[in-house]
Protein backbone atom coordinates (compact mmCIF):
# COMPACT_ATOMS: atom_id res chain seq x y z
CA UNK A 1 -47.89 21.84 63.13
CA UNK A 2 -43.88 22.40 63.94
CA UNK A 3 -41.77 23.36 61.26
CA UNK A 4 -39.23 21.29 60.11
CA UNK A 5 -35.71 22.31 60.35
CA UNK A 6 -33.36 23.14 57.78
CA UNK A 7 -30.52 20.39 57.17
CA UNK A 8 -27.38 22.31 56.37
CA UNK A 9 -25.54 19.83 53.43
CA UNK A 10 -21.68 19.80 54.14
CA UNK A 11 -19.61 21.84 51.42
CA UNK A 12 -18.13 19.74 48.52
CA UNK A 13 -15.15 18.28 48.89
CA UNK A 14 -13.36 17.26 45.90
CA UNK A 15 -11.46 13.78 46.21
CA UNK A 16 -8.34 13.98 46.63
CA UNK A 17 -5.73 14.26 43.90
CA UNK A 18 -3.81 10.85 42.54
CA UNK A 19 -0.24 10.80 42.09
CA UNK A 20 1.33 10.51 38.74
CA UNK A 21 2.48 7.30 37.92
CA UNK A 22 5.50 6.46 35.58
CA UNK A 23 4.18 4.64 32.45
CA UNK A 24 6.89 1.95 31.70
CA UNK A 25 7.10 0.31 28.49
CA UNK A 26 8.17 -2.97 29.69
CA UNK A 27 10.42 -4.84 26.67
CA UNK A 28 8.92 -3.77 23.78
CA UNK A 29 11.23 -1.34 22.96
CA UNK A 30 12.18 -3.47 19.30
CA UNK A 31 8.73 -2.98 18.01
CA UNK A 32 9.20 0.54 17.00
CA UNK A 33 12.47 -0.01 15.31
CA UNK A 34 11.32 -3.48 13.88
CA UNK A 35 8.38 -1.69 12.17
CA UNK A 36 9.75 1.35 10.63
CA UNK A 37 12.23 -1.31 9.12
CA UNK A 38 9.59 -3.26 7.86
CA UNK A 39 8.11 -0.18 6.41
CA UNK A 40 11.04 1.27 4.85
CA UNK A 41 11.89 -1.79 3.31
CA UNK A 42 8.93 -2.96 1.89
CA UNK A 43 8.76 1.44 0.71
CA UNK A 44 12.70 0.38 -1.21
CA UNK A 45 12.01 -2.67 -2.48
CA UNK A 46 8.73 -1.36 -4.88
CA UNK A 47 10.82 1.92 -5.45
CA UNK A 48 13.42 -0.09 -6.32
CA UNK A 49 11.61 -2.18 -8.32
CA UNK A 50 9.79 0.37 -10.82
CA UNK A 51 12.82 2.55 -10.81
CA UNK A 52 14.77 0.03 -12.39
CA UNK A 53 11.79 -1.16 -14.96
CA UNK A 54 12.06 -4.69 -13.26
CA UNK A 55 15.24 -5.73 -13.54
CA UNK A 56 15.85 -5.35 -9.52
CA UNK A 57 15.75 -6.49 -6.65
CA UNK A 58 14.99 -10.17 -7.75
CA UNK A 59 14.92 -10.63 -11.39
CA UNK A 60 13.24 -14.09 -11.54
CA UNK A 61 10.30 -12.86 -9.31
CA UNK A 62 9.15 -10.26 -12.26
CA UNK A 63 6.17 -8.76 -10.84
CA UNK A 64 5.94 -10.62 -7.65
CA UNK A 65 8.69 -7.89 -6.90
CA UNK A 66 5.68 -5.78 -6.04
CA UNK A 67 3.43 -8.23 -3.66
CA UNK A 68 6.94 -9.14 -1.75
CA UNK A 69 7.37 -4.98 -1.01
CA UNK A 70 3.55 -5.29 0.14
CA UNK A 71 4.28 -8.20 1.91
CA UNK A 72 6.89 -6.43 3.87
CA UNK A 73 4.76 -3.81 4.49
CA UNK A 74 2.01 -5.76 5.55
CA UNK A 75 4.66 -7.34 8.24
CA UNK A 76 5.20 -3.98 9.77
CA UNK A 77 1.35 -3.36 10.11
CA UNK A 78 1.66 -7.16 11.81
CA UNK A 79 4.84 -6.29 14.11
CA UNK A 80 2.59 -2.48 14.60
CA UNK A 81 -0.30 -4.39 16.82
CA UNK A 82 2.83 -5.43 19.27
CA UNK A 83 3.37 -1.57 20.09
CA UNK A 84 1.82 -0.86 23.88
């Protein structure tokens, strides 16, 4: 019985290389800024708030002071899920 021949396989090639591509951020360049606000806010007004034993920033909201700072806070974890 012949022998079969040998196939020779073709060297790898590796594909070829992709260009870079610039990454743009389109207009959501206020959600960064908006946040942090948000954030440092909501940070000042419970700082504020046990700092001055309740009197400030709203007297008549007493300890509703606190879940308005959280509130704020929570609305820069809201504005956060904007950021691309």
């Amino acid at each position: 019985m012949p022998k079969s021949r040998i196939r020779k396989k073709a060297d790898f090639t590796p594909p070829p290389a992709k260009a870079a591509t610039a990454i743009k951020l389109g207009g959501r360049s206020w959600v960064a800024p908006l946040m942090l606000a948000f954030f440092i806010v909501g940070l000042a007004w419970i700082v504020l708030f046990y700092v001055t034993q309740g009197s400030l920033p709203v007297d008549a909201f007493g300890n509703w002071n606190i879940v308005v700072g959280f509130g704020f806070i929570a609305g820069g974890f809201v504005v956060s899920t904007q950021w691309k």
